[in-house]
C-alpha atoms as a PDB file:
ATOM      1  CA  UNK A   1     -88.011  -6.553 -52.148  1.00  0.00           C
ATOM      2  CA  UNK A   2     -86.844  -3.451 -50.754  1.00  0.00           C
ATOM      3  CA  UNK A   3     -88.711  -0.526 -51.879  1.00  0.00           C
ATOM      4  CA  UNK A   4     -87.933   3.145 -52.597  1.00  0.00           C
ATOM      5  CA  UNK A   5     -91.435   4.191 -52.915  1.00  0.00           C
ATOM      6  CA  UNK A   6     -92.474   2.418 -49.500  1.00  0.00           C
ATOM      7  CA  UNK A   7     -89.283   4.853 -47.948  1.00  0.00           C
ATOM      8  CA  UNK A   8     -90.974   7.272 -49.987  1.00  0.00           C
ATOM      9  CA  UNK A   9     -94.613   7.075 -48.537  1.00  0.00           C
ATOM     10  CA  UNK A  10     -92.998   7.129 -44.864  1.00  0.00           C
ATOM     11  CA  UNK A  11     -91.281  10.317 -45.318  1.00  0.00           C
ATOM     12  CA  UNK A  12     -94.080  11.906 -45.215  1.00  0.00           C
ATOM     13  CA  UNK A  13     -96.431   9.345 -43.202  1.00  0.00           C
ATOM     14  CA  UNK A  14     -96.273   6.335 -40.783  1.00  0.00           C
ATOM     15  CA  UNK A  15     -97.375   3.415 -42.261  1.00  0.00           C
ATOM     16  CA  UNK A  16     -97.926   0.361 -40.475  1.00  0.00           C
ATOM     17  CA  UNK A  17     -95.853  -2.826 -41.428  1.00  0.00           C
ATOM     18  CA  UNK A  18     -98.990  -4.610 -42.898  1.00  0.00           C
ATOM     19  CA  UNK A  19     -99.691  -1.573 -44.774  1.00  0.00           C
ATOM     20  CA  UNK A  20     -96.630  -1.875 -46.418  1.00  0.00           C
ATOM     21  CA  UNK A  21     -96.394  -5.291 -47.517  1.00  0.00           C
ATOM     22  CA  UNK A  22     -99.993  -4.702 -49.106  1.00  0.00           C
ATOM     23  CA  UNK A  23     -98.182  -1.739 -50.971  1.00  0.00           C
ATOM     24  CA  UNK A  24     -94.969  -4.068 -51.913  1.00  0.00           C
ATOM     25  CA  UNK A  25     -96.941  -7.081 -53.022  1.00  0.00           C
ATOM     26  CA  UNK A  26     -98.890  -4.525 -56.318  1.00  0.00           C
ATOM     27  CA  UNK A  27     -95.480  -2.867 -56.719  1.00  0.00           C
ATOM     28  CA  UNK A  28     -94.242  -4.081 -60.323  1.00  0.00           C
ATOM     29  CA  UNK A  29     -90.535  -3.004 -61.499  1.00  0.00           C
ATOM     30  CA  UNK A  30     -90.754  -1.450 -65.019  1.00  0.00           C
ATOM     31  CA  UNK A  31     -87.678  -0.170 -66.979  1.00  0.00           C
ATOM     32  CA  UNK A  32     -88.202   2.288 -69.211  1.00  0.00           C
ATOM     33  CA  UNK A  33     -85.305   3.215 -71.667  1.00  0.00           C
ATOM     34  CA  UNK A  34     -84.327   6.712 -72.791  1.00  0.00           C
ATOM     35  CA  UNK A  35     -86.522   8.393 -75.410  1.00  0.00           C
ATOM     36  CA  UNK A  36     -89.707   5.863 -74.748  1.00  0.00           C
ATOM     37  CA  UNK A  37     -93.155   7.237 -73.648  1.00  0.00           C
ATOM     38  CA  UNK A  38     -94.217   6.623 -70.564  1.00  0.00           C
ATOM     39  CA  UNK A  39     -97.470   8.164 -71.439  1.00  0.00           C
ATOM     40  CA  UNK A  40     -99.195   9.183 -74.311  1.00  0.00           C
ATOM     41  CA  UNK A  41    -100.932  12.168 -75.161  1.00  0.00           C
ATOM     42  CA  UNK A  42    -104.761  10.954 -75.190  1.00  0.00           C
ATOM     43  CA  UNK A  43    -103.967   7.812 -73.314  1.00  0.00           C
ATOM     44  CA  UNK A  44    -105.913   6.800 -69.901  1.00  0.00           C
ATOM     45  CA  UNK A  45    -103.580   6.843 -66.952  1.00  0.00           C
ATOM     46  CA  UNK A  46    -103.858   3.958 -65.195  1.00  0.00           C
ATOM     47  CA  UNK A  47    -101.056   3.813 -62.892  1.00  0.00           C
ATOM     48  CA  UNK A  48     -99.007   5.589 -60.439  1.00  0.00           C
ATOM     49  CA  UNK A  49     -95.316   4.786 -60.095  1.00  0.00           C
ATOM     50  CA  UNK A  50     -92.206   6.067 -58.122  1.00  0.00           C
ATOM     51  CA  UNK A  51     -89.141   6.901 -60.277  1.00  0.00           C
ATOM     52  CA  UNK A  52     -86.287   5.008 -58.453  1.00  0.00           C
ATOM     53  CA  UNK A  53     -83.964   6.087 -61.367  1.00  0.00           C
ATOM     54  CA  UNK A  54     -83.682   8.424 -64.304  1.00  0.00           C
ATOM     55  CA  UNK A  55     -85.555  11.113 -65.232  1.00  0.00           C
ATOM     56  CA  UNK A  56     -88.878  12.107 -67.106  1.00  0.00           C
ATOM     57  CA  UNK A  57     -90.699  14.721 -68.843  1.00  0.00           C
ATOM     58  CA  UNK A  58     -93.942  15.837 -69.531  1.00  0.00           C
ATOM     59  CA  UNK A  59     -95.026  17.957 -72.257  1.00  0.00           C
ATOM     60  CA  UNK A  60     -97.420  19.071 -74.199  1.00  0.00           C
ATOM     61  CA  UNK A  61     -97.527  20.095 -78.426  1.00  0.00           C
ATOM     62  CA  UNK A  62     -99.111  23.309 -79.433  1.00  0.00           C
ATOM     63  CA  UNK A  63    -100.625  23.801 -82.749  1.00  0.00           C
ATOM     64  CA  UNK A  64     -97.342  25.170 -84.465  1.00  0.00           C
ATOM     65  CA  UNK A  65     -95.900  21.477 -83.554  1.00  0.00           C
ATOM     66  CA  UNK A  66     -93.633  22.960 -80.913  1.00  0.00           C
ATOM     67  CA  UNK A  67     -93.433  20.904 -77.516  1.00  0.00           C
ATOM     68  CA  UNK A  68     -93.771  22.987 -74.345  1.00  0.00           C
ATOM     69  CA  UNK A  69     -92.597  21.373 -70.871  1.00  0.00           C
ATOM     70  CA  UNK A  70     -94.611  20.889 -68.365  1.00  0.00           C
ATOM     71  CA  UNK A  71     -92.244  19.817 -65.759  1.00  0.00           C
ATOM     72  CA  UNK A  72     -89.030  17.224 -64.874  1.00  0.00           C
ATOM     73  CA  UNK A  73     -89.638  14.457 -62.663  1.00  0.00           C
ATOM     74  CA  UNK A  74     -86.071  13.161 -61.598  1.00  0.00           C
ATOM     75  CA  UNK A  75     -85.353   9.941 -59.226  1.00  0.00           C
ATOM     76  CA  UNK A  76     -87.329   9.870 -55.658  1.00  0.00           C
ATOM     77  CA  UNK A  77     -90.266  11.507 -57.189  1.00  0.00           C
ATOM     78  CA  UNK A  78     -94.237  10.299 -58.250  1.00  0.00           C
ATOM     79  CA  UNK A  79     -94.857   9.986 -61.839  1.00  0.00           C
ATOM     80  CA  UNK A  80     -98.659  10.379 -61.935  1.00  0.00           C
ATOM     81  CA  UNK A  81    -101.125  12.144 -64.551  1.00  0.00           C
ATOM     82  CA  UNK A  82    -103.466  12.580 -62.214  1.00  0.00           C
ATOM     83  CA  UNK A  83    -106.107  14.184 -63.924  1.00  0.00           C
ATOM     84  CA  UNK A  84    -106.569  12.001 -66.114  1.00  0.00           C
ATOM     85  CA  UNK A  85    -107.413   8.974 -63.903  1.00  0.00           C
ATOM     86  CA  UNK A  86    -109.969  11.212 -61.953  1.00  0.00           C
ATOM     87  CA  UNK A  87    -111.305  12.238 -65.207  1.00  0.00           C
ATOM     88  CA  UNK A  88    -111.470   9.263 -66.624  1.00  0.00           C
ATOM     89  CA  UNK A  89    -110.401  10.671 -70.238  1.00  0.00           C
ATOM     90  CA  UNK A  90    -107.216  10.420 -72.074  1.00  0.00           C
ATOM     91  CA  UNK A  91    -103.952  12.883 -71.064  1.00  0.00           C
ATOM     92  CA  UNK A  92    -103.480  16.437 -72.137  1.00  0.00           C
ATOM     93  CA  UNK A  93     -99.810  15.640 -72.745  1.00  0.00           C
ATOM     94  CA  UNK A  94     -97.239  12.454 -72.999  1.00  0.00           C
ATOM     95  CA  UNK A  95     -94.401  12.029 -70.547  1.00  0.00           C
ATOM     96  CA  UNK A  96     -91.318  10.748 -72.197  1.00  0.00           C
ATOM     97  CA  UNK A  97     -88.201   9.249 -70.214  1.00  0.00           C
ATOM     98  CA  UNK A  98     -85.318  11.463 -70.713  1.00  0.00           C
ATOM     99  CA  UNK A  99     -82.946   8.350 -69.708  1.00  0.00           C
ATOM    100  CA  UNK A 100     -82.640   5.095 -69.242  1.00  0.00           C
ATOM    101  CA  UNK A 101     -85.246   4.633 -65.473  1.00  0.00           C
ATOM    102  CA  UNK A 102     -86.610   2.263 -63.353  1.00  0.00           C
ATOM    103  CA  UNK A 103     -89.412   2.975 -62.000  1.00  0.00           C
ATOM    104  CA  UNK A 104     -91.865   1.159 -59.224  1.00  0.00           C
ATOM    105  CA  UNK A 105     -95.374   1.054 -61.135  1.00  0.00           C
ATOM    106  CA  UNK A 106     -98.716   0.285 -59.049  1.00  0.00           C
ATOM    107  CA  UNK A 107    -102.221  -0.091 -60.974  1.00  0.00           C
ATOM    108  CA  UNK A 108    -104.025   3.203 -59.551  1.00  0.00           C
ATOM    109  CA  UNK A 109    -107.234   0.895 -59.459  1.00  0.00           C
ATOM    110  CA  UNK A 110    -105.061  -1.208 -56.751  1.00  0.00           C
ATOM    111  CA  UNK A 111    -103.893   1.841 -54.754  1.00  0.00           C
ATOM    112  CA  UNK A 112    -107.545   3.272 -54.656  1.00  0.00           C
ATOM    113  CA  UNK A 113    -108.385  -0.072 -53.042  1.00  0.00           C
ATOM    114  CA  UNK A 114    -105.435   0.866 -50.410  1.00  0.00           C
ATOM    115  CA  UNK A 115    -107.082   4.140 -49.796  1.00  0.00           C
ATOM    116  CA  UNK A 116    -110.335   3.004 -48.922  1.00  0.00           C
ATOM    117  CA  UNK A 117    -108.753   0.619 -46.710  1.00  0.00           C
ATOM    118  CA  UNK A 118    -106.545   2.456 -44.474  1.00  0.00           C
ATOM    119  CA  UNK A 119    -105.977   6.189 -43.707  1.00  0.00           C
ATOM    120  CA  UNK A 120    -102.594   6.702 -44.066  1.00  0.00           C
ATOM    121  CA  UNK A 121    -102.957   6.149 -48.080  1.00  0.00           C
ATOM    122  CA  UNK A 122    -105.321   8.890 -47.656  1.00  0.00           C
ATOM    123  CA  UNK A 123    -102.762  10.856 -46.091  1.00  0.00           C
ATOM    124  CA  UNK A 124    -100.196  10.231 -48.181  1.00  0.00           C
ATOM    125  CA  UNK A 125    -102.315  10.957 -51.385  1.00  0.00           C
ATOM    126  CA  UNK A 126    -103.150  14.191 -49.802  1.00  0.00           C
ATOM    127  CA  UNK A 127     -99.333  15.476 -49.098  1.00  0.00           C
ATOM    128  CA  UNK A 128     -98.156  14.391 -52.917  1.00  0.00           C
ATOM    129  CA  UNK A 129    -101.167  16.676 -53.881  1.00  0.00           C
ATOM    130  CA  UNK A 130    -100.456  19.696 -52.087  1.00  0.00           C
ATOM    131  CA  UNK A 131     -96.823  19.390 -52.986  1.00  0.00           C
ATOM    132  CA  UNK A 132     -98.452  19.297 -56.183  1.00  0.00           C
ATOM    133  CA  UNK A 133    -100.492  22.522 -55.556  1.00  0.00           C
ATOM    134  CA  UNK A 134     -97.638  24.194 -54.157  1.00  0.00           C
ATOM    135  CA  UNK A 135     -95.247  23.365 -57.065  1.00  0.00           C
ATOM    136  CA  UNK A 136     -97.850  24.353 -59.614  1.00  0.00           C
ATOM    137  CA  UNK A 137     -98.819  27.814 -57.981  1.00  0.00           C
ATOM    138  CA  UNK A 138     -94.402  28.816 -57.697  1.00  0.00           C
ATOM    139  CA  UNK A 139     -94.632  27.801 -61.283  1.00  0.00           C
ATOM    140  CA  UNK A 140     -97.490  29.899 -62.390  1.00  0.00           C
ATOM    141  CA  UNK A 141     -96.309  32.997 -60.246  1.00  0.00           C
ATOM    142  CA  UNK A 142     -92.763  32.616 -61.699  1.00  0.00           C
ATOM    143  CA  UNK A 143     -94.248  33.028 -65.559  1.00  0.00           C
ATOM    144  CA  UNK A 144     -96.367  35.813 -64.418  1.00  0.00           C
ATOM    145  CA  UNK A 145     -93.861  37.649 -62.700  1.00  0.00           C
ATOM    146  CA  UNK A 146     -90.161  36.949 -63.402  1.00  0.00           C
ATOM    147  CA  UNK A 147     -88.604  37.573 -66.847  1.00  0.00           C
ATOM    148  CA  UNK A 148     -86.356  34.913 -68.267  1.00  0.00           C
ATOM    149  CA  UNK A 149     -83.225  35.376 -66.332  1.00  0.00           C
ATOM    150  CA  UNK A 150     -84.979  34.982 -62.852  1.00  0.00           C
ATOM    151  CA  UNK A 151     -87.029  32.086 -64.550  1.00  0.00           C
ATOM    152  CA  UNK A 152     -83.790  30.216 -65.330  1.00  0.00           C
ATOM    153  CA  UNK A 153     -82.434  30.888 -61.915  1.00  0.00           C
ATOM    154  CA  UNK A 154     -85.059  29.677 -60.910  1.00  0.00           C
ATOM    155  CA  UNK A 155     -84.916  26.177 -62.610  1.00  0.00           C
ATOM    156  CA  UNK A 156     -80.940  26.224 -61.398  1.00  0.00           C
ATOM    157  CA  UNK A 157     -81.541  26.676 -57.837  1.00  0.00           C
ATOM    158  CA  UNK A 158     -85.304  23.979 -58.184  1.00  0.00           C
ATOM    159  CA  UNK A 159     -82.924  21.399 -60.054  1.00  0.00           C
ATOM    160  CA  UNK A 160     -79.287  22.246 -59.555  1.00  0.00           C
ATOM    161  CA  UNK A 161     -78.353  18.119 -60.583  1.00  0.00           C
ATOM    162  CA  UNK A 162     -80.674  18.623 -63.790  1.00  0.00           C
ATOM    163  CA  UNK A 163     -78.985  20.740 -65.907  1.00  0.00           C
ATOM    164  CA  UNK A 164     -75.767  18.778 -67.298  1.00  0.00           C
ATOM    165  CA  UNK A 165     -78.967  15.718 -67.766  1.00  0.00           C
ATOM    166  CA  UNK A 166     -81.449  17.668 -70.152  1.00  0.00           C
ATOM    167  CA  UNK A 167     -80.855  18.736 -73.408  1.00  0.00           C
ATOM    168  CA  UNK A 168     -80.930  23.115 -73.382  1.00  0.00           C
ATOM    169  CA  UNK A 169     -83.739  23.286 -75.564  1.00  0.00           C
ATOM    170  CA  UNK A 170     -85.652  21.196 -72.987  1.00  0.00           C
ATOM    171  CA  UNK A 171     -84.909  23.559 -70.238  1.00  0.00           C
ATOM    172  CA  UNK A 172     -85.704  26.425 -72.892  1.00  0.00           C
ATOM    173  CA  UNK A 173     -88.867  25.256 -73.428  1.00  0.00           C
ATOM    174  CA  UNK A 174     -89.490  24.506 -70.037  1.00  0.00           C
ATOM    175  CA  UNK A 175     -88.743  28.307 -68.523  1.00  0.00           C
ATOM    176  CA  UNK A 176     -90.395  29.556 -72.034  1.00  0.00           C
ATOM    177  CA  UNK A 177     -88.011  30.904 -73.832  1.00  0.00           C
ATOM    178  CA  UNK A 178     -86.157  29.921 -77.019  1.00  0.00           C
ATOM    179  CA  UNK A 179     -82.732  27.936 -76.986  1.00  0.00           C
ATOM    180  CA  UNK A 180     -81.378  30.850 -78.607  1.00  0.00           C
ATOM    181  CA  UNK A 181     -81.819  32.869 -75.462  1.00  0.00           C
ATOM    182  CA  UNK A 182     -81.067  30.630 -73.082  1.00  0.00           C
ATOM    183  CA  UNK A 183     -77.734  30.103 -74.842  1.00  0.00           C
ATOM    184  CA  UNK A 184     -77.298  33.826 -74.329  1.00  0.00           C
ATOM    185  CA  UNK A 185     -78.660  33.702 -70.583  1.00  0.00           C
ATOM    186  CA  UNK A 186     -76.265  30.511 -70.006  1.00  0.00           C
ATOM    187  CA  UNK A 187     -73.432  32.919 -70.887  1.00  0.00           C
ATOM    188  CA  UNK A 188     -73.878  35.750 -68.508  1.00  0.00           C
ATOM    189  CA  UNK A 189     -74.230  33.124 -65.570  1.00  0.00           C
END
């Protein structure tokens, strides 16, 4: 099997050939279709996976009902909650698939085995997470200090394939405004 997630992995580090058929041989092939959870909210994570296609969201409900984005995880990305594994405790927020995907889905408990085994699993593990970091700290800094134009612009110039593929009042919610105003933003572009 030829596997996106192995070319994945090696864009960032050199993995040895055994290294990689230990990774191909947990790798399972899931498809998920459009509109199904990946990942409920107060569900244990118990897998990490490698979206070969579609796309995904995460997101979170406030008390009003209203769903907030979190983030978009297109094709040739991780799909991980993360915190939840290490934490041992149920999500924060579900992750839905925005289309029909196919994804490449490894039990976490398999891939921790991997880790302990050889270092460049380590290694890997470490450069998703400060991509991670580095994502989550733009993000933060953009809500604290860009308004809503520059926040869109923002999302444009992050995810310039996205925006024909998610629904508006995804993207509102996800730069955190209302559809209403993105509608208006949309029409000054």
């Amino acid at each position: 099997m030829k596997s996106k997630f192995i070319d994945y992995v090696k864009s960032f580090v050199d993995v040895p050939k055994s290294e990689q058929d230990k990774l191909t041989s947990l790798i399972k092939i899931r498809r998920i279709s459009k509109g199904e959870v990946y990942l409920l909210k107060g569900q244990s994570a118990r897998t990490i996976s490698f979206v070969n296609e579609g796309l995904f969201r995460y997101f979170y409900v406030n008390k009003k009902g209203n769903d907030l984005t979190k983030v978009f995880i297109p094709e040739n990305f991780i799909l991980l909650a993360y915190s939840s594994i290490l934490e041992k405790r149920g999500a924060y927020y579900t992750i839905e698939a925005l289309e029909d995907s196919e994804i490449e889905e490894i039990e976490f408990t398999k891939f921790d085995e991997l880790c302990y085994n050889h270092p460049c699993w380590n290694s890997f593990l470490l450069k998703i997470l400060q991509n991670a970091l580095l994502i989550k700290e733009q993000r933060e800094r953009e809500f604290l200090m860009f308004n809503a134009g520059q926040r869109y612009a923002s999302f444009l110039c992050k995810f310039p394939d996205l925006e024909g593929r998610i629904p508006q009042h995804f993207i509102a919610s996800y730069i955190g405004i209302t559809p209403e105003t993105l509608s208006r933003l949309r029409k000054f572009r």
